[in-house]
Protein backbone atom coordinates (compact mmCIF):
# COMPACT_ATOMS: atom_id res chain seq x y z
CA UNK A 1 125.78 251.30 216.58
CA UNK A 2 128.97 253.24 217.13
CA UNK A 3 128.99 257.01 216.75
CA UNK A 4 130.96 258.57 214.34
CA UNK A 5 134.27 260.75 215.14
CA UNK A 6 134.48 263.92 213.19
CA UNK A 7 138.02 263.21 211.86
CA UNK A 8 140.67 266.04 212.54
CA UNK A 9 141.37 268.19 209.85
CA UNK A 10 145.06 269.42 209.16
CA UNK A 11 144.37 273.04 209.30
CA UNK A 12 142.88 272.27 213.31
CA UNK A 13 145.62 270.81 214.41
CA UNK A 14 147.63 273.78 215.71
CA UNK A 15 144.72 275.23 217.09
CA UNK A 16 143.33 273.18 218.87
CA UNK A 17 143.12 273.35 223.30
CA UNK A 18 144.66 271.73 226.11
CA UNK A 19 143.25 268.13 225.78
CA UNK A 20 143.01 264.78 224.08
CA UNK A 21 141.30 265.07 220.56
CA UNK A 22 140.03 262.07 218.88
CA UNK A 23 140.56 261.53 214.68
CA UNK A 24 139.28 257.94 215.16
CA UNK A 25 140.72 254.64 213.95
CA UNK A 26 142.72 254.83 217.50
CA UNK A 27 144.30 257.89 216.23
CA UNK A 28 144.54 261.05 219.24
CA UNK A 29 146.20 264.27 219.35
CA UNK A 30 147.40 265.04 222.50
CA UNK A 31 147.81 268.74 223.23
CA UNK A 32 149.11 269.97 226.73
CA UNK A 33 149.04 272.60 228.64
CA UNK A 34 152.27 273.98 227.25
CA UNK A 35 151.49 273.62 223.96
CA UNK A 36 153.10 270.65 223.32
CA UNK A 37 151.13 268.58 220.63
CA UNK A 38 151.96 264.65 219.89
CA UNK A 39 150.22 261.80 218.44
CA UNK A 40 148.79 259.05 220.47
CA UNK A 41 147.84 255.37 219.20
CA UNK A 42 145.66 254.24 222.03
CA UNK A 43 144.36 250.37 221.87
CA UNK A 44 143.23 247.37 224.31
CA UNK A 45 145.23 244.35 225.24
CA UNK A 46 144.47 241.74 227.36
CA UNK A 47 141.33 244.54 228.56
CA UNK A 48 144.20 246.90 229.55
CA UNK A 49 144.31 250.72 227.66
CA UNK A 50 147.80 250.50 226.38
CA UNK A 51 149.19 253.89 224.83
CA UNK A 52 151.93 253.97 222.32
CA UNK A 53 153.13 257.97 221.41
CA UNK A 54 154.03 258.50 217.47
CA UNK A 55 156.08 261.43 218.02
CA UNK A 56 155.35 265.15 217.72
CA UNK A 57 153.12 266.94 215.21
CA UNK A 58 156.51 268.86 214.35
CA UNK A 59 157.87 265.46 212.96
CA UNK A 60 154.85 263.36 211.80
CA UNK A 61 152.04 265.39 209.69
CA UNK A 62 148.65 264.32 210.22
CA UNK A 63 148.81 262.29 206.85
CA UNK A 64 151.84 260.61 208.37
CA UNK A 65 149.97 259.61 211.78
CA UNK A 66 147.01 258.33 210.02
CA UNK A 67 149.21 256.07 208.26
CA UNK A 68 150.81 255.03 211.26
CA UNK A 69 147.74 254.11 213.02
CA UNK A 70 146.49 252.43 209.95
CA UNK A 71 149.32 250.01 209.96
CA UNK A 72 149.53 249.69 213.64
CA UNK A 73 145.74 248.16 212.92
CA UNK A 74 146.70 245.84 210.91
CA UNK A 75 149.37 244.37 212.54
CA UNK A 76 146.68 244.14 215.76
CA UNK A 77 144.51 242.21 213.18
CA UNK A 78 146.99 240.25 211.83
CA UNK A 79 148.12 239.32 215.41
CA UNK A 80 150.94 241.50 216.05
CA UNK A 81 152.02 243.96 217.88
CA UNK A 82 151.25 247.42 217.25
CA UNK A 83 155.09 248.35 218.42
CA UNK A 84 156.73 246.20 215.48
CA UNK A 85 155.18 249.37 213.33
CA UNK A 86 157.42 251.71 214.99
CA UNK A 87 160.49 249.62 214.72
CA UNK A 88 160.29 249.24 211.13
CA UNK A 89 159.86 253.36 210.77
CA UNK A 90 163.58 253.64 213.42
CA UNK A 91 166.72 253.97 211.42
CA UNK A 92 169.01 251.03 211.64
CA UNK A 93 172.31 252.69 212.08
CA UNK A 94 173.86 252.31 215.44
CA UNK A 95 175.40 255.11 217.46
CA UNK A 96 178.70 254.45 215.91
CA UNK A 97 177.74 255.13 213.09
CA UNK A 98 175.96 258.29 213.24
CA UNK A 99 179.12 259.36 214.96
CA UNK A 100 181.47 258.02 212.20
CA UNK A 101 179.48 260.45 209.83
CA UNK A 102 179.91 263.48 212.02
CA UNK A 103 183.27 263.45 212.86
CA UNK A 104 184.29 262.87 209.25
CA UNK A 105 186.50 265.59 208.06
């Protein structure tokens, strides 16, 4: 029988030590040394611990992450991979133009 995580709780989350802390589902917070926090989706393929980072808990709220994860699980089940999540989530502008929009008078 699996254990159960204790899921992390919104209000921990900037208080939390130096570590890795588990929400389950595949779901980490990574906090460093500096302070630094970030999400981590951590899964197995091919036997081999593959970590793919979510972004900072300044840009993705733990609602946001737990979303994530939940559709980078799917896509695992479904036969895909977990990085075609994060693709859909990226803008689709290029670099010209994001640069078109700031140098507009």
């Amino acid at each position: 029988m699996a254990r159960e995580v204790k899921k992390l709780k919104a209000v921990q989350i900037n208080s939390l030590p130096p570590g890795t802390h588990s929400n389950g589902g595949n779901l980490l917070l990574r906090v460093r040394e500096s302070g630094s926090r970030s999400w981590v989706f951590r899964y197995k393929q091919n036997g081999r611990p593959i970590e793919l980072g979510l972004g900072s808990t300044d840009d993705r709220t733990l609602a946001e992450a737990r979303e994530t994860a939940n559709d980078m699980r799917r896509a695992i089940f479904h036969g895909q991979s977990p990085k075609e999540v994060l693709r859909i989530e990226k803008p689709s502008k290029t670099f010209s133009e994001y640069a078109r929009e700031c140098i507009r008078p």
